[in-house]
Protein backbone atom coordinates (compact mmCIF):
# COMPACT_ATOMS: atom_id res chain seq x y z
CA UNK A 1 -13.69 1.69 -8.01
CA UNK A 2 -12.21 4.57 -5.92
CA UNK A 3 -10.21 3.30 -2.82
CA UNK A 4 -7.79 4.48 -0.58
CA UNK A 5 -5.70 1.63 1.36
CA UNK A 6 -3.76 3.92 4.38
CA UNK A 7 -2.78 3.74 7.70
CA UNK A 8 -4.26 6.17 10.04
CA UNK A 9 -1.42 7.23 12.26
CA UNK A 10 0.79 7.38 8.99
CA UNK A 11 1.98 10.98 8.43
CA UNK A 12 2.70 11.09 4.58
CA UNK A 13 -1.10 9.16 4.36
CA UNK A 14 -2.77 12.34 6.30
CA UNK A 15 -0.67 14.95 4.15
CA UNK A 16 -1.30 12.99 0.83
CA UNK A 17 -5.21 12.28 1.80
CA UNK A 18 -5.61 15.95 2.34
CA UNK A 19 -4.83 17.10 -0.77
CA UNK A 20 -7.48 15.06 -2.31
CA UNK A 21 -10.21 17.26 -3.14
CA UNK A 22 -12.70 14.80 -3.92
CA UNK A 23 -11.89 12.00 -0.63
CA UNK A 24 -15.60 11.46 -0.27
CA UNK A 25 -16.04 9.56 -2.94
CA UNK A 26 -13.13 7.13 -2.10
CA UNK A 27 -14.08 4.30 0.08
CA UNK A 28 -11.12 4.07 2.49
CA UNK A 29 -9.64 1.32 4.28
CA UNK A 30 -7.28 1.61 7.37
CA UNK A 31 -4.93 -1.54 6.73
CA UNK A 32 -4.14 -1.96 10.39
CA UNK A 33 -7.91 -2.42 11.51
CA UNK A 34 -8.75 -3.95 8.35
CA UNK A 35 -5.76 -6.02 7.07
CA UNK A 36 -5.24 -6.44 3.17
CA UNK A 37 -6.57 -9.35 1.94
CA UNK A 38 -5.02 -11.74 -0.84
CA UNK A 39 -8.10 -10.65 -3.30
CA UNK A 40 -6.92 -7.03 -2.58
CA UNK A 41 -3.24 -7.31 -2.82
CA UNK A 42 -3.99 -9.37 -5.85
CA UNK A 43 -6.22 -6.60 -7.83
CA UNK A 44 -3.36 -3.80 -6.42
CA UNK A 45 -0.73 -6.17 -8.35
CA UNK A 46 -2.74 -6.27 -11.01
CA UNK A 47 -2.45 -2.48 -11.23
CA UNK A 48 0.87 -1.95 -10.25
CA UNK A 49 2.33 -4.76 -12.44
CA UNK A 50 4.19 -6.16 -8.89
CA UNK A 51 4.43 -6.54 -5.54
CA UNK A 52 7.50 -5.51 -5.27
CA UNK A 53 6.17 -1.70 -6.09
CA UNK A 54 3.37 -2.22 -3.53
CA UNK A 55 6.25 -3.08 -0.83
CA UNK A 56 7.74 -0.55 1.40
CA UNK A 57 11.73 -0.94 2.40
CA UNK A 58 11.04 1.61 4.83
CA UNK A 59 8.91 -0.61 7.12
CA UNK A 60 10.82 -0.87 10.39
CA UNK A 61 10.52 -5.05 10.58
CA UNK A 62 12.27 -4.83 7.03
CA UNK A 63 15.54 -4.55 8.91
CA UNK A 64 14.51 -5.85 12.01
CA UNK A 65 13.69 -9.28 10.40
CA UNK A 66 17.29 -8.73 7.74
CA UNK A 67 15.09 -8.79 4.62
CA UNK A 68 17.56 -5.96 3.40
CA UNK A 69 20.40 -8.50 3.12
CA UNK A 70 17.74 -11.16 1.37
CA UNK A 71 16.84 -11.39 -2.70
CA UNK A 72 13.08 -11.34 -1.86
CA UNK A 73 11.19 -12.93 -4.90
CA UNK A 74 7.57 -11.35 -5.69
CA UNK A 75 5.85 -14.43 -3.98
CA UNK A 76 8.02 -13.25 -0.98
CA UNK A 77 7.11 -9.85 -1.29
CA UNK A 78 3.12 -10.96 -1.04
CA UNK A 79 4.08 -13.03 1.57
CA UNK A 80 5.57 -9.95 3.69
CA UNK A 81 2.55 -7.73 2.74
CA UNK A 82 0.14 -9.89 3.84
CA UNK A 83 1.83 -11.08 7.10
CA UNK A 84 2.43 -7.57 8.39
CA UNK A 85 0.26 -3.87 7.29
CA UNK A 86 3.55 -1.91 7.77
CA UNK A 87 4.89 -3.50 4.45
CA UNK A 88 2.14 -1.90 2.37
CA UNK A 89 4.14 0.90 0.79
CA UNK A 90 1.00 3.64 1.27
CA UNK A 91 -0.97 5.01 0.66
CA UNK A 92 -2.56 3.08 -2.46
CA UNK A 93 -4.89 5.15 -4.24
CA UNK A 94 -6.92 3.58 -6.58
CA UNK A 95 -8.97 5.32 -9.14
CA UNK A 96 -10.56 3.30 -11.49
CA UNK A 97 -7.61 1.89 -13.40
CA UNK A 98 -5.30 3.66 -12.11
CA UNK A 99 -3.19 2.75 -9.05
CA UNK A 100 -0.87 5.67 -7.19
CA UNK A 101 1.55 4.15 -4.58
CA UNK A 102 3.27 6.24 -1.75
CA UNK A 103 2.63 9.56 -3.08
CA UNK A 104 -0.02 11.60 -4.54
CA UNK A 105 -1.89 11.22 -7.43
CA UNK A 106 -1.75 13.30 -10.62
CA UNK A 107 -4.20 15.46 -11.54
């Protein structure tokens, strides 16, 4: 499977997609018209080894809701995901069996 989970208004997604020479042949989801669902975030984690290294600190609700100050546990950190798109650290490339998380992948 080649798939690219991204947000379309997301700068560092449109710098990291372009550099992607063969894009066509990933099937691409935007995560804010098409939300994650548990089956994805699930086969992601299985890739990444956690959801803590699919979840982004950067989000803006991440302070906003005081997570910072909170030990999040990785049921927590599925829980976030899944509740909100901008907690999806992204983009997530995946390429067969290989996951690449925030930045681009290696040739």
């Amino acid at each position: 499977m080649q798939k690219i989970y991204y947000l379309k208004t997301c700068d560092t997604c449109k710098r990291i997609m372009k550099q992607i020479p063969d894009i066509a042949d990933y099937e691409l989801q935007n995560i804010k018209d098409e939300p994650v669902t548990a089956q994805q975030l699930d086969e992601m984690k299985a890739l990444a080894g956690s959801y803590e290294k699919l979840f982004s600190r950067r989000a803006k609700l991440y302070a906003e809701m005081g997570l910072k100050n909170e030990k999040l546990s990785e049921e927590d950190y599925k829980h976030y995901i899944l509740q909100h798109y901008t907690f999806l650290k992204r983009p997530v490339i995946i390429n067969g069996k290989k996951i690449t998380i925030g930045k681009s992948p290696e040739k």
